[in-house]
N, C-alpha and C. Protein backbone atom coordinates (compact mmCIF):
# COMPACT_ATOMS: atom_id res chain seq x y z
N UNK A 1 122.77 159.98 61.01
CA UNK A 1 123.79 159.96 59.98
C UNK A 1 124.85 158.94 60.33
N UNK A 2 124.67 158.26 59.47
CA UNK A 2 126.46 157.56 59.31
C UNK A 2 127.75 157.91 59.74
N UNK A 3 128.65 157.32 60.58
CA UNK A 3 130.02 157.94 60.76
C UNK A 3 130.82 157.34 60.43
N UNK A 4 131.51 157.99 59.28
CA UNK A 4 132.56 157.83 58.61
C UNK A 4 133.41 156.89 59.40
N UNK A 5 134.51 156.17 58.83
CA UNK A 5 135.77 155.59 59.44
C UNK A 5 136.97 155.58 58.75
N UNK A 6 137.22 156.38 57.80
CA UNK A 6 137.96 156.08 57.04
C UNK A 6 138.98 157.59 57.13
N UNK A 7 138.34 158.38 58.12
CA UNK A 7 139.04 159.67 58.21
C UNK A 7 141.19 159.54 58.05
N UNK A 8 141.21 158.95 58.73
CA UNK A 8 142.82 158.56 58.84
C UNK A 8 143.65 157.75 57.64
N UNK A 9 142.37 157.50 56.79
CA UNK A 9 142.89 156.04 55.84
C UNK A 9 142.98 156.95 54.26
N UNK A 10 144.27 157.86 54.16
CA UNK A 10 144.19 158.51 52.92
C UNK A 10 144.29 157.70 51.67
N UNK A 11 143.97 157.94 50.84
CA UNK A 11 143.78 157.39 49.41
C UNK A 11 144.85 157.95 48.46
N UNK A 12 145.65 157.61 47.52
CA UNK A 12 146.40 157.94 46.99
C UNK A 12 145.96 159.37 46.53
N UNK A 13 146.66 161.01 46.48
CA UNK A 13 145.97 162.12 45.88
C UNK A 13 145.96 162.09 44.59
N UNK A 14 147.13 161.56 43.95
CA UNK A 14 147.08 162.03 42.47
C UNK A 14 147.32 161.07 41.40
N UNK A 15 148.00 159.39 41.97
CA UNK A 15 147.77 159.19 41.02
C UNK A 15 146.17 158.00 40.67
N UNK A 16 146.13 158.11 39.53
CA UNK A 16 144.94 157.09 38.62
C UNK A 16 145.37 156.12 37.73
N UNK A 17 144.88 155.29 37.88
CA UNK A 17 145.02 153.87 36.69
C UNK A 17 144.13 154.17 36.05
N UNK A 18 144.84 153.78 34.96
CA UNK A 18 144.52 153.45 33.56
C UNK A 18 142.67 153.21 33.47
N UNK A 19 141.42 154.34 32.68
CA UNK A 19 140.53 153.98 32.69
C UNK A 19 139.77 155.16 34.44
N UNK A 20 140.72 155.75 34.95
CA UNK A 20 139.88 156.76 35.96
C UNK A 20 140.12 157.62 35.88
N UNK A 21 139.26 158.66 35.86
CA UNK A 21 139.61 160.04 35.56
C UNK A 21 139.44 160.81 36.49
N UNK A 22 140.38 161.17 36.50
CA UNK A 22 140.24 162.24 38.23
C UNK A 22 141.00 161.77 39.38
N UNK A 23 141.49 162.83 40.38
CA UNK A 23 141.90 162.31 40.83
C UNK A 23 141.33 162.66 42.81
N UNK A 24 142.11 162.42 43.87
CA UNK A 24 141.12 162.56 44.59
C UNK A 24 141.57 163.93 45.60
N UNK A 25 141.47 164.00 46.79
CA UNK A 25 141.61 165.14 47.59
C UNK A 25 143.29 165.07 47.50
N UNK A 26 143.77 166.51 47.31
CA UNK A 26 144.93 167.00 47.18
C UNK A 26 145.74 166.47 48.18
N UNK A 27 144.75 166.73 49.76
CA UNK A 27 145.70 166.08 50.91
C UNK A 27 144.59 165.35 51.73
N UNK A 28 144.60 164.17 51.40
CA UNK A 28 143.31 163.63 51.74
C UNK A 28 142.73 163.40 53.70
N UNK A 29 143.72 163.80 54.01
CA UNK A 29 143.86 163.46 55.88
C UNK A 29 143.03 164.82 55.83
N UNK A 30 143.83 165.64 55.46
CA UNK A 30 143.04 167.00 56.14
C UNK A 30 142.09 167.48 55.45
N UNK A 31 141.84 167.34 53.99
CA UNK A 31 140.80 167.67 53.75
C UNK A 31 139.74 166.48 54.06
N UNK A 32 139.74 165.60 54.22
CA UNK A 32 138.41 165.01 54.65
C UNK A 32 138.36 165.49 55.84
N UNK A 33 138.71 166.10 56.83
CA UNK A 33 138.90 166.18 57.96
C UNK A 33 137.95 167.61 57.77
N UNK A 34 138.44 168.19 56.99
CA UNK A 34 137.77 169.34 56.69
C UNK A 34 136.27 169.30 56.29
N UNK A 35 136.16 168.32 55.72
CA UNK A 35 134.96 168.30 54.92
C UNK A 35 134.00 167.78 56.15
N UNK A 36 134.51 166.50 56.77
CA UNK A 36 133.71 166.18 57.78
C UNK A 36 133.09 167.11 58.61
N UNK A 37 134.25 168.04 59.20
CA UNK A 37 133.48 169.58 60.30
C UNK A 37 132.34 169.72 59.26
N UNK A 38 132.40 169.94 58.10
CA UNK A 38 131.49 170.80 57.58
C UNK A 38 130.21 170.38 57.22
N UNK A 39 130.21 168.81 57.34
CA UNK A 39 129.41 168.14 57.32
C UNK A 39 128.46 168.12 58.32
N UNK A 40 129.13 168.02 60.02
CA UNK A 40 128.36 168.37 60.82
C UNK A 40 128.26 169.58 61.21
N UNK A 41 128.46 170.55 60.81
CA UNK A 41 127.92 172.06 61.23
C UNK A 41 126.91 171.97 60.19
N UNK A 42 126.78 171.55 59.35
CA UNK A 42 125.47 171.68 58.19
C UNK A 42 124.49 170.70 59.04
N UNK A 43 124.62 169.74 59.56
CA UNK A 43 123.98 169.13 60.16
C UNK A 43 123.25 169.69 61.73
N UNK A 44 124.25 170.24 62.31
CA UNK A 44 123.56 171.33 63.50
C UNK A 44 122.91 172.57 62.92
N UNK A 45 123.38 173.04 61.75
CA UNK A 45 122.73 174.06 61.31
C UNK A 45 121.17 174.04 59.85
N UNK A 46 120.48 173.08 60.23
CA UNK A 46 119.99 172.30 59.01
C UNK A 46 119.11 173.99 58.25
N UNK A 47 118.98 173.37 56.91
CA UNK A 47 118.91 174.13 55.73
C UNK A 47 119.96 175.28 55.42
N UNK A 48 121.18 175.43 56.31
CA UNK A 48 122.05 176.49 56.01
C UNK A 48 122.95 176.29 54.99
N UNK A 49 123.51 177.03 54.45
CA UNK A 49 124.11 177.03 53.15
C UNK A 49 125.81 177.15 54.21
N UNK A 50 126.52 175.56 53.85
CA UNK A 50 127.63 175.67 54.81
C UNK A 50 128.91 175.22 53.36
N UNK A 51 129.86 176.05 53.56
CA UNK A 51 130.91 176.00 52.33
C UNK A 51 131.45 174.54 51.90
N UNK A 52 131.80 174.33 50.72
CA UNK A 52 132.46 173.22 50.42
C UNK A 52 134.00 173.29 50.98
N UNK A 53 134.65 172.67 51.85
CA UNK A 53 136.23 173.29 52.10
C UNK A 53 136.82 172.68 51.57
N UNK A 54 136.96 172.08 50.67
CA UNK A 54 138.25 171.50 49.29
C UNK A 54 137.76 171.08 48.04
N UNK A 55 139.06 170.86 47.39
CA UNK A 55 138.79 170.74 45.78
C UNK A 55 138.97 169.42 45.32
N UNK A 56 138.89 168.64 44.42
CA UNK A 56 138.58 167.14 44.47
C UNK A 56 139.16 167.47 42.50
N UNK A 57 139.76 166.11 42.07
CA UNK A 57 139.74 166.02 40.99
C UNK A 57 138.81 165.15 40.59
N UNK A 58 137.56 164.75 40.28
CA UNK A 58 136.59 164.26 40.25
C UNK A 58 135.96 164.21 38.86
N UNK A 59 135.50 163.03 38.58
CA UNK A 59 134.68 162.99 37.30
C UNK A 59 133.55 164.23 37.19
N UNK A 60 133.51 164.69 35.35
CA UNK A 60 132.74 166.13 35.50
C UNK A 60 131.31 165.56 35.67
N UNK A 61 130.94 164.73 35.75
CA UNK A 61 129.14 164.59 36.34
C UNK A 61 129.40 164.67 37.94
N UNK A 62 130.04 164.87 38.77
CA UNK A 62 129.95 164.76 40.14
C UNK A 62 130.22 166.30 40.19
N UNK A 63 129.33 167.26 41.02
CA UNK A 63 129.89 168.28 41.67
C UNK A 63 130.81 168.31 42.65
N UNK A 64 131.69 169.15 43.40
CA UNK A 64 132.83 168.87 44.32
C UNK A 64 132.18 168.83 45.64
N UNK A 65 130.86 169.32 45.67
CA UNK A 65 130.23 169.06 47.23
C UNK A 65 129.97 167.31 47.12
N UNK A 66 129.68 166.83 46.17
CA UNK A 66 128.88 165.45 46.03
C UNK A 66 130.32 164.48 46.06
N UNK A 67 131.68 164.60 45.88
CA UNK A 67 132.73 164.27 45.18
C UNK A 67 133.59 164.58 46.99
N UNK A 68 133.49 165.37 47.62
CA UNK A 68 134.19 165.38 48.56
C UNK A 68 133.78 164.77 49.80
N UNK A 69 131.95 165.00 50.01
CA UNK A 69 131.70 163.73 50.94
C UNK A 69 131.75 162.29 50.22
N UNK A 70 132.10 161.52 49.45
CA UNK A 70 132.31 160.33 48.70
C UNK A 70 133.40 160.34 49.11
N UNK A 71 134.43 160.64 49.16
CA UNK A 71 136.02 160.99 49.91
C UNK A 71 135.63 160.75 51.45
N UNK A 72 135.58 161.74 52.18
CA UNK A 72 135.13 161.65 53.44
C UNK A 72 134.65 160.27 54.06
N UNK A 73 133.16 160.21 53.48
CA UNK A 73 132.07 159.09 54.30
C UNK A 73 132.58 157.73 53.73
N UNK A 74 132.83 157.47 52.14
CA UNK A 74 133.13 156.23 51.93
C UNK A 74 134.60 155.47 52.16
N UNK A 75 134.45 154.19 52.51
CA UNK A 75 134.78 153.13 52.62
C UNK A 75 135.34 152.02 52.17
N UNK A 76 135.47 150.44 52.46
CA UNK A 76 135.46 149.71 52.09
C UNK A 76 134.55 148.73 52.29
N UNK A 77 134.01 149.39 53.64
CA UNK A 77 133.01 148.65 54.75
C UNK A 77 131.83 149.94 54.49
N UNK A 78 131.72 150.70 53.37
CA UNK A 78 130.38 151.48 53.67
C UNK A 78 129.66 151.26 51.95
N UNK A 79 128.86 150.38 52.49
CA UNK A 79 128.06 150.24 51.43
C UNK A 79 127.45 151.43 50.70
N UNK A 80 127.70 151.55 49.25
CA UNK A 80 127.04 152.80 49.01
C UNK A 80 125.80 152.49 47.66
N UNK A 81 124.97 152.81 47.07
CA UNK A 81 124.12 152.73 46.15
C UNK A 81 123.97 154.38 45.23
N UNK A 82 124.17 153.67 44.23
CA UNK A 82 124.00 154.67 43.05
C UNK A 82 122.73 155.11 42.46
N UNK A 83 122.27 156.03 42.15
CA UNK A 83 121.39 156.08 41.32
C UNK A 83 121.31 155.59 39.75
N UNK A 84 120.67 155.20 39.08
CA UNK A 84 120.60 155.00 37.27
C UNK A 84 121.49 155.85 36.42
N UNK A 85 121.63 157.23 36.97
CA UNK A 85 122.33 158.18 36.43
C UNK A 85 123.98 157.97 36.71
N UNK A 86 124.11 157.97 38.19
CA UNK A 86 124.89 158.08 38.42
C UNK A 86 126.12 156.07 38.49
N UNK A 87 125.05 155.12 38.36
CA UNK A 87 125.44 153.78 38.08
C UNK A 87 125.93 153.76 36.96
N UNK A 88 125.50 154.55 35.79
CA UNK A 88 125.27 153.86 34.28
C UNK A 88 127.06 154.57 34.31
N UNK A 89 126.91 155.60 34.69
CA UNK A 89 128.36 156.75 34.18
C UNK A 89 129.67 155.61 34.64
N UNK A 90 130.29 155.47 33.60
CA UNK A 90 131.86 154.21 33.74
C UNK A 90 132.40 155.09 34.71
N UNK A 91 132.61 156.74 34.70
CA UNK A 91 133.93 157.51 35.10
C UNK A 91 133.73 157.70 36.69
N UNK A 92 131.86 157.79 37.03
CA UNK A 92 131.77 157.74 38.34
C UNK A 92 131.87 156.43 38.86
N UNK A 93 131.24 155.64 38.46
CA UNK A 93 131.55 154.29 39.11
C UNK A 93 133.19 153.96 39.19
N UNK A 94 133.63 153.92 38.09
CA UNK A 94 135.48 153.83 38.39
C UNK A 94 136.39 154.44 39.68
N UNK A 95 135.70 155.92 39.26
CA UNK A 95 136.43 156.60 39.99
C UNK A 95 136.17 156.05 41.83
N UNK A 96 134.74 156.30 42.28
CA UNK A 96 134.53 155.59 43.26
C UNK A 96 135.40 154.03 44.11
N UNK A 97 135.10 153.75 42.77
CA UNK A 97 135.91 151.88 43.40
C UNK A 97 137.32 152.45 43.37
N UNK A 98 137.85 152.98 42.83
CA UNK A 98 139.31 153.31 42.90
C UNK A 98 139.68 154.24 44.18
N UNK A 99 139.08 155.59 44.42
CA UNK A 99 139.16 156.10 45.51
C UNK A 99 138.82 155.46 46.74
N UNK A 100 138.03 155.04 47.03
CA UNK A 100 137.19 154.56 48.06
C UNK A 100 137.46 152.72 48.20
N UNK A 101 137.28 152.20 47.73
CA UNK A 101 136.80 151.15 47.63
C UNK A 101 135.67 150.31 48.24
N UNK A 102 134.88 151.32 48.52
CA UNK A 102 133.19 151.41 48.63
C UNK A 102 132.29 150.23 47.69
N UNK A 103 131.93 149.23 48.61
CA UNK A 103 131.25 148.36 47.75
C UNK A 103 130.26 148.63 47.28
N UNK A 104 129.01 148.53 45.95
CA UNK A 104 128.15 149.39 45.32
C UNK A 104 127.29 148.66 45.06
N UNK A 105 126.00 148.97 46.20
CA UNK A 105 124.89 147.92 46.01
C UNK A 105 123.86 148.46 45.49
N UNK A 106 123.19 146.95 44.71
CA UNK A 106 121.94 147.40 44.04
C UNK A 106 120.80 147.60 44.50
N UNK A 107 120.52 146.94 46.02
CA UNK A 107 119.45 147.88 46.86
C UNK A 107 119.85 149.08 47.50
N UNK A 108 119.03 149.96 47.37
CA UNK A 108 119.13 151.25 48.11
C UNK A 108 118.60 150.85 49.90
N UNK A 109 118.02 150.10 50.02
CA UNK A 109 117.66 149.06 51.59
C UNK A 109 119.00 149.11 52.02
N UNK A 110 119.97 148.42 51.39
CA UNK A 110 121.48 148.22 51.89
C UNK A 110 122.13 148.72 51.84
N UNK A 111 121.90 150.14 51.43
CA UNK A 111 123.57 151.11 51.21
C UNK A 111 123.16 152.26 52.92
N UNK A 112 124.40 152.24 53.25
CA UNK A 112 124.66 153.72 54.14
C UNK A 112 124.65 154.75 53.75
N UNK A 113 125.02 155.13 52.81
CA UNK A 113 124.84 156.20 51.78
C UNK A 113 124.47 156.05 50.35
N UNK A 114 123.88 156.87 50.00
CA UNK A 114 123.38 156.99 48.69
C UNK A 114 123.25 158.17 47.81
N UNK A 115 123.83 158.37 46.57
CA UNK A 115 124.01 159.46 45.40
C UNK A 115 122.63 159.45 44.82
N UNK A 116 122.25 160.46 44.32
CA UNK A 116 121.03 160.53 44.00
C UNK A 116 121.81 162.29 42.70
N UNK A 117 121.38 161.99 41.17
CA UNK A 117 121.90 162.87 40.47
C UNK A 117 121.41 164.01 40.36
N UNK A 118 120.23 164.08 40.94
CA UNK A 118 119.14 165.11 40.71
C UNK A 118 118.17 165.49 41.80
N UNK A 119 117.64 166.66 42.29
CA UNK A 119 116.69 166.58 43.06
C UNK A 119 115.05 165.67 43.13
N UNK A 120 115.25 166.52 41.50
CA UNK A 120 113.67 165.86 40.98
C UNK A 120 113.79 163.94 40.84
N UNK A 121 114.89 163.03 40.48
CA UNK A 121 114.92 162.13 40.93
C UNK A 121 115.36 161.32 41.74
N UNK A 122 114.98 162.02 43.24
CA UNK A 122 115.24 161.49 44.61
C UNK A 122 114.11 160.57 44.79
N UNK A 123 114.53 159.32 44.72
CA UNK A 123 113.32 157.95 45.27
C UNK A 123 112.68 158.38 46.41
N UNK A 124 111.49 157.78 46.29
CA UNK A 124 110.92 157.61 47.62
C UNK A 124 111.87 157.27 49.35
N UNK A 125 111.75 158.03 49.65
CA UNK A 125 112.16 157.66 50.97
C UNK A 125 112.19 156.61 51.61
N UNK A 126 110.96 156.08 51.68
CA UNK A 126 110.94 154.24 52.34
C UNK A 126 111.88 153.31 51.47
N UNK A 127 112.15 153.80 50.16
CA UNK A 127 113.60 152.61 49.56
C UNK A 127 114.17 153.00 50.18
N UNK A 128 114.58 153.71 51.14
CA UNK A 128 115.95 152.99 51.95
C UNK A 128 115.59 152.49 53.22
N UNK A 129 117.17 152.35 53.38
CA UNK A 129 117.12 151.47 54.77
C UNK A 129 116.76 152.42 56.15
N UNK A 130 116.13 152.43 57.03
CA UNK A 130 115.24 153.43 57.62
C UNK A 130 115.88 153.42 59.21
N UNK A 131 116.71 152.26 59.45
CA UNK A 131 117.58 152.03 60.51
C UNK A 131 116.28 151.54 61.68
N UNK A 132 116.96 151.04 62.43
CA UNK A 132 116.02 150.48 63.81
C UNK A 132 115.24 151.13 64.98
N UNK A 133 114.88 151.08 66.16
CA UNK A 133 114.48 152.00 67.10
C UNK A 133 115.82 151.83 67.80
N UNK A 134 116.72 150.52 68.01
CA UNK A 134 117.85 150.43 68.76
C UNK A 134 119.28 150.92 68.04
N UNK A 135 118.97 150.64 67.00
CA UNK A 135 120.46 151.57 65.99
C UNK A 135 120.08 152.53 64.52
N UNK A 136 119.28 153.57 64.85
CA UNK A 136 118.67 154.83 64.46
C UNK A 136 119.37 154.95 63.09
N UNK A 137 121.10 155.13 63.74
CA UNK A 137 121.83 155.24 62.88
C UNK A 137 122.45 154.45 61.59
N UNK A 138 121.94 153.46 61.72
CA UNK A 138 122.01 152.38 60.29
C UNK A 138 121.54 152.96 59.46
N UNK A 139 120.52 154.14 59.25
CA UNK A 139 120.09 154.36 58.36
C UNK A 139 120.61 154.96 57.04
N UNK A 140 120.11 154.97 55.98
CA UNK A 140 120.70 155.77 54.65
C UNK A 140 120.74 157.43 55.28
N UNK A 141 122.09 157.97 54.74
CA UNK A 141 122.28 158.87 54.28
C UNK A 141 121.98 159.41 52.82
N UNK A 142 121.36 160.06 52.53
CA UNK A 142 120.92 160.57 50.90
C UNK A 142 121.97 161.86 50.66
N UNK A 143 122.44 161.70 49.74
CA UNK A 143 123.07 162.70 49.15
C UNK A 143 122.91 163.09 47.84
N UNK A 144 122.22 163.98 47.27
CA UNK A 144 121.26 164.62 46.66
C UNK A 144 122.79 165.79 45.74
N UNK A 145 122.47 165.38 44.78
CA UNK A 145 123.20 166.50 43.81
C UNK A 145 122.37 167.39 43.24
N UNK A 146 122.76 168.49 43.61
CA UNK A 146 122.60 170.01 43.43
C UNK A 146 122.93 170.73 41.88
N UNK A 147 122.79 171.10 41.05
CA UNK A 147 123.21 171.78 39.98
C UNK A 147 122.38 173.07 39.17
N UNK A 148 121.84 172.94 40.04
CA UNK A 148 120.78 174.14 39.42
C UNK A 148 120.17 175.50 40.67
N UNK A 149 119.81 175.91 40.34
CA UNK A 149 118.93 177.41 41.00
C UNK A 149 117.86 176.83 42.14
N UNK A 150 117.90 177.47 43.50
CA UNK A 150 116.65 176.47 44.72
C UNK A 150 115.43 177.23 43.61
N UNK A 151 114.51 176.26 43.05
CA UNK A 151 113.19 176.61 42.49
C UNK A 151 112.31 176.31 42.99
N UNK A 152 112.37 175.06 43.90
CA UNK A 152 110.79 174.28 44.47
C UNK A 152 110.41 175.84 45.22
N UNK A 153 108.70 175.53 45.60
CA UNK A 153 108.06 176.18 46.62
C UNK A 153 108.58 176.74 48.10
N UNK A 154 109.08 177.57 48.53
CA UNK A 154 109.40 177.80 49.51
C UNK A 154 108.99 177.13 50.96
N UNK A 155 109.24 176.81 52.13
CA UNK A 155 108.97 175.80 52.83
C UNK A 155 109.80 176.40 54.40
N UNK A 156 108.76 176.36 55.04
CA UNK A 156 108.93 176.74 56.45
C UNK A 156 109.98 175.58 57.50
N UNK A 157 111.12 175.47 57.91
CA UNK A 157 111.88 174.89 58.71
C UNK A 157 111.48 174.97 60.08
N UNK A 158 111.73 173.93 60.92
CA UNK A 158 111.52 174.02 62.21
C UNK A 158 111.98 173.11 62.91
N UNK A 159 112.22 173.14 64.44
CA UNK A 159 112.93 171.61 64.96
C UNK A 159 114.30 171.92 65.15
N UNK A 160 114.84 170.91 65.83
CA UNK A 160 116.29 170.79 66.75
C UNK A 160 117.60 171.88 65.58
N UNK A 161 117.42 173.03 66.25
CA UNK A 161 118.67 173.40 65.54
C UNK A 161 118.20 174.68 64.89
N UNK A 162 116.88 175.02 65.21
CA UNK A 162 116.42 176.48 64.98
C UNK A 162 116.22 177.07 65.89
N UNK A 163 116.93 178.14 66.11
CA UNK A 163 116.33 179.40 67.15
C UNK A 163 114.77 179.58 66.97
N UNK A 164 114.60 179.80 65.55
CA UNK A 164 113.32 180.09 65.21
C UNK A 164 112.55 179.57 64.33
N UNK A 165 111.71 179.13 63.68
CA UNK A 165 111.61 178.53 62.21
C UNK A 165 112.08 179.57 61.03
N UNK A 166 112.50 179.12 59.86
CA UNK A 166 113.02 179.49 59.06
C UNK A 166 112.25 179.38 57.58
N UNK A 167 112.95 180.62 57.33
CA UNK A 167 112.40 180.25 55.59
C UNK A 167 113.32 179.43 54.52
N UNK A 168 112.54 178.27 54.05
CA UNK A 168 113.93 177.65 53.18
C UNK A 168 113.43 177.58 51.63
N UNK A 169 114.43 177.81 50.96
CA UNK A 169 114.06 177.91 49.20
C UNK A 169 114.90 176.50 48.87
N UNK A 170 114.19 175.19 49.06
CA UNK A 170 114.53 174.02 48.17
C UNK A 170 114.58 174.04 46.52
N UNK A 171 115.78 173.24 46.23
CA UNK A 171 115.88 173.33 44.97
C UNK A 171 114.50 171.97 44.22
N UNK A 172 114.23 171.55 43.18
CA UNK A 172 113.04 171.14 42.74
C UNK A 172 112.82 169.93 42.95
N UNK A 173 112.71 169.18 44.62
CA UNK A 173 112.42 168.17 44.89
C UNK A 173 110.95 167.79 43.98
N UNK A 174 110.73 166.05 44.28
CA UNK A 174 109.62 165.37 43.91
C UNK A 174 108.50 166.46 44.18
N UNK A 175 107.19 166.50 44.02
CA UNK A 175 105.83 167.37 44.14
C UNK A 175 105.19 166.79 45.45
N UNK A 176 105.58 165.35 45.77
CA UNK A 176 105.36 164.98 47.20
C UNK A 176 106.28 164.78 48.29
N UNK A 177 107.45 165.83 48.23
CA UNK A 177 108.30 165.52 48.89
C UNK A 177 108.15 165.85 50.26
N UNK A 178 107.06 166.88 50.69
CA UNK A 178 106.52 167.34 52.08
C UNK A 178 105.98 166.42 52.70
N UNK A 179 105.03 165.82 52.15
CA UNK A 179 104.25 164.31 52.42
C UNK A 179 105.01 163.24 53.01
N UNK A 180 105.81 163.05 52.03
CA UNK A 180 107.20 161.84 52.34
C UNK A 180 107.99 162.32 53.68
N UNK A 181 108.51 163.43 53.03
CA UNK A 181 109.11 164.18 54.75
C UNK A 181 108.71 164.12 56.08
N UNK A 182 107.42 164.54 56.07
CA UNK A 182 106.63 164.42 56.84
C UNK A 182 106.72 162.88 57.62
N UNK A 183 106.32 161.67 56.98
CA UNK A 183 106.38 160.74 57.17
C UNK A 183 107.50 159.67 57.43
N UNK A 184 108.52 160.90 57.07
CA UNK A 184 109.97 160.17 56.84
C UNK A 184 110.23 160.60 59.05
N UNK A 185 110.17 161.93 59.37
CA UNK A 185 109.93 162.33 60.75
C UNK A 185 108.52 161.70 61.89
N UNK A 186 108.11 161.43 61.12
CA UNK A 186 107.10 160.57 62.05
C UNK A 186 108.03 159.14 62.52
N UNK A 187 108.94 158.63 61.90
CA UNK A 187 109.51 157.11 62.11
C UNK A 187 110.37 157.21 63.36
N UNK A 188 110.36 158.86 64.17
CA UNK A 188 111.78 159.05 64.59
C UNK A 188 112.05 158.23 65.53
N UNK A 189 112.75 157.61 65.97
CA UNK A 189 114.75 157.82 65.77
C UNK A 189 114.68 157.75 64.35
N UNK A 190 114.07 156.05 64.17
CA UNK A 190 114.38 156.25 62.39
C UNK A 190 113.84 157.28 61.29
N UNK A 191 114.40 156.59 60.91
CA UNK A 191 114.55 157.30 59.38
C UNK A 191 115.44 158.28 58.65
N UNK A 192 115.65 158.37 57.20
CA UNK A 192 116.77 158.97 56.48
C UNK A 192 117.21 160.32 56.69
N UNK A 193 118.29 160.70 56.63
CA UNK A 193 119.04 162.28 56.51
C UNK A 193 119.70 162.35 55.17
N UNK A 194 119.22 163.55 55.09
CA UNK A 194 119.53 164.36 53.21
C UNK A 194 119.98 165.24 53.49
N UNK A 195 121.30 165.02 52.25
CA UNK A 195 122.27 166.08 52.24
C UNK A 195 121.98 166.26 51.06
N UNK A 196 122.22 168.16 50.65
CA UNK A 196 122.21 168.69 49.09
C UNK A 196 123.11 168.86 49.22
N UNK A 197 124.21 168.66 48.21
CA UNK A 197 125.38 168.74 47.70
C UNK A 197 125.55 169.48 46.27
N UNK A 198 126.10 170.79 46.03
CA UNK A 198 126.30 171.39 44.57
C UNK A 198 127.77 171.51 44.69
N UNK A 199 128.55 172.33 44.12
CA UNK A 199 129.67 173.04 43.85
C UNK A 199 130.31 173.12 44.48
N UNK A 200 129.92 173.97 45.38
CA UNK A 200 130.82 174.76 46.62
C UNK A 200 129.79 175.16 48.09
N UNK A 201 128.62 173.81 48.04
CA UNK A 201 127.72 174.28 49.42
C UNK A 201 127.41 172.89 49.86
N UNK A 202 127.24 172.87 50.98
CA UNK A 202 125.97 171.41 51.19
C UNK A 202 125.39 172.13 52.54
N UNK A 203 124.21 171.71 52.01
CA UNK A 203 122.69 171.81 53.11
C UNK A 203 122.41 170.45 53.76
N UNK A 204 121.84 170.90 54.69
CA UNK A 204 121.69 169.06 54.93
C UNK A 204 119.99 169.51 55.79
N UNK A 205 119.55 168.12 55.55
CA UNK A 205 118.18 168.11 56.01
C UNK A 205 117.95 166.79 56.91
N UNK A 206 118.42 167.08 58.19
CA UNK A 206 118.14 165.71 59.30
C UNK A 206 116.65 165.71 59.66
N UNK A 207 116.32 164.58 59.95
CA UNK A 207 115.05 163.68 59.93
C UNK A 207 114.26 164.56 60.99
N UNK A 208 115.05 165.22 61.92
CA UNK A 208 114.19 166.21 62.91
C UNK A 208 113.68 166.99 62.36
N UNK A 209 113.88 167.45 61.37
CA UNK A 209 113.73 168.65 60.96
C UNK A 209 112.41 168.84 60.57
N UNK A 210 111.36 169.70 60.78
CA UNK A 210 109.86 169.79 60.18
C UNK A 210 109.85 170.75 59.16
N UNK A 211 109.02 170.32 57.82
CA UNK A 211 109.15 171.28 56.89
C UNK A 211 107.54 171.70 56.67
N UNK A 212 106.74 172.59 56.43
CA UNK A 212 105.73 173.20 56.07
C UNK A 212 105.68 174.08 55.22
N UNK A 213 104.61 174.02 54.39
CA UNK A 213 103.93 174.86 53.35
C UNK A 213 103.82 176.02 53.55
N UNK A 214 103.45 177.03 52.58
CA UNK A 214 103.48 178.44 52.96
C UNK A 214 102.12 178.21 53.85
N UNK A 215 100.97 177.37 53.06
CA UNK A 215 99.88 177.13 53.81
C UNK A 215 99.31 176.41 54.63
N UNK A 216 100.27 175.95 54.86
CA UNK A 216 100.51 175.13 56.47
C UNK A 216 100.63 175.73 57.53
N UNK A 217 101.32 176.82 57.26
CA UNK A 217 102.05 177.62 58.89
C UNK A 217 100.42 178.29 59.32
């Protein structure tokens, strides 16, 4: 995963120019500060359901989990890439360049992080940037918006950060997303880490992590 730099560098809280709607973390030092812990305890604790800790005035297509790491992780120096959904929207793109000033690239190869609006349209994994054997960490962060009920197939957890393997109820990734996964952990050091982001939770799914079928185990 990516590390933030911008923890100390607050962003104006409340006000907006003309054309942005929303506004950003109430107290932006400490709640990103906040958000960050929570970022990595979701990250030591992978598939756990770890709280959103602040409130964001944020355009209504962004949930406040998806809206508060964009606060947190972005930048001026952190390249980020949008999805179609989330590119086309004026209020997210605005709001972004205004909060952040996160430059917004059109390869997903080149962004550190990346919004993704939906589970079901999370790209292939190999579009991103997959990071090196010597700097692991270049790689994309995926951040995956959440808005609905976990529906996919249930899926066995395992790897750095389980006592035991676990049962996890994913919400309705791609139909080959085990496959990809799979292959996304074969690259290790490299390769991508996914965060689900809804409301008031984020899960996160680091590249260690092994996922299996009910009929796999």
């Amino acid at each position: 995963m990516s590390i933030p730099t911008n923890l100390s560098q607050p962003a104006d809280p409340v006000a907006s120019p003309s054309g942005v709607r929303g506004a950003g973390m109430a107290d932006p030092v400490r709640d990103a500060q906040q958000t960050f812990r929570a970022l990595l305890d979701a990250f030591g604790r992978p598939t756990t359901t770890v709280s959103v800790p602040c409130r964001t005035g944020s355009p209504a297509a962004l949930t406040q989990g998806v809206a508060a790491l964009v606060l947190t992780v972005a930048d001026d120096s952190t390249p980020l890439w949008l999805d179609p959904v989330f590119a086309d929207d004026g209020d997210v793109t605005a709001w972004i360049r205004f909060h952040t000033g996160a430059p917004l690239v059109d390869d997903p190869a080149q962004a550190a992080f990346a919004l993704v609006a939906a589970p079901s349209c999370l790209p292939a994994l190999g579009s991103f940037a997959l990071g090196t054997d010597e700097a692991p960490h270049t790689s994309t962060t995926v951040v995956v918006q959440v808005t609905g009920p976990a529906c996919g197939p249930a899926l066995v957890a395992d790897g750095p950060g389980f006592p035991v393997p676990a049962l996890w109820h994913p919400p309705d990734l791609p139909p080959d997303f085990t496959t990809q996964w799979a292959g996304n952990g074969a690259l290790f050091p490299r390769g991508v880490d996914l965060v689900l982001a809804s409301d008031d939770a984020l899960v996160a799914l680091p590249r260690t992590t092994r996922l299996l079928t009910a009929t796999e185990v």
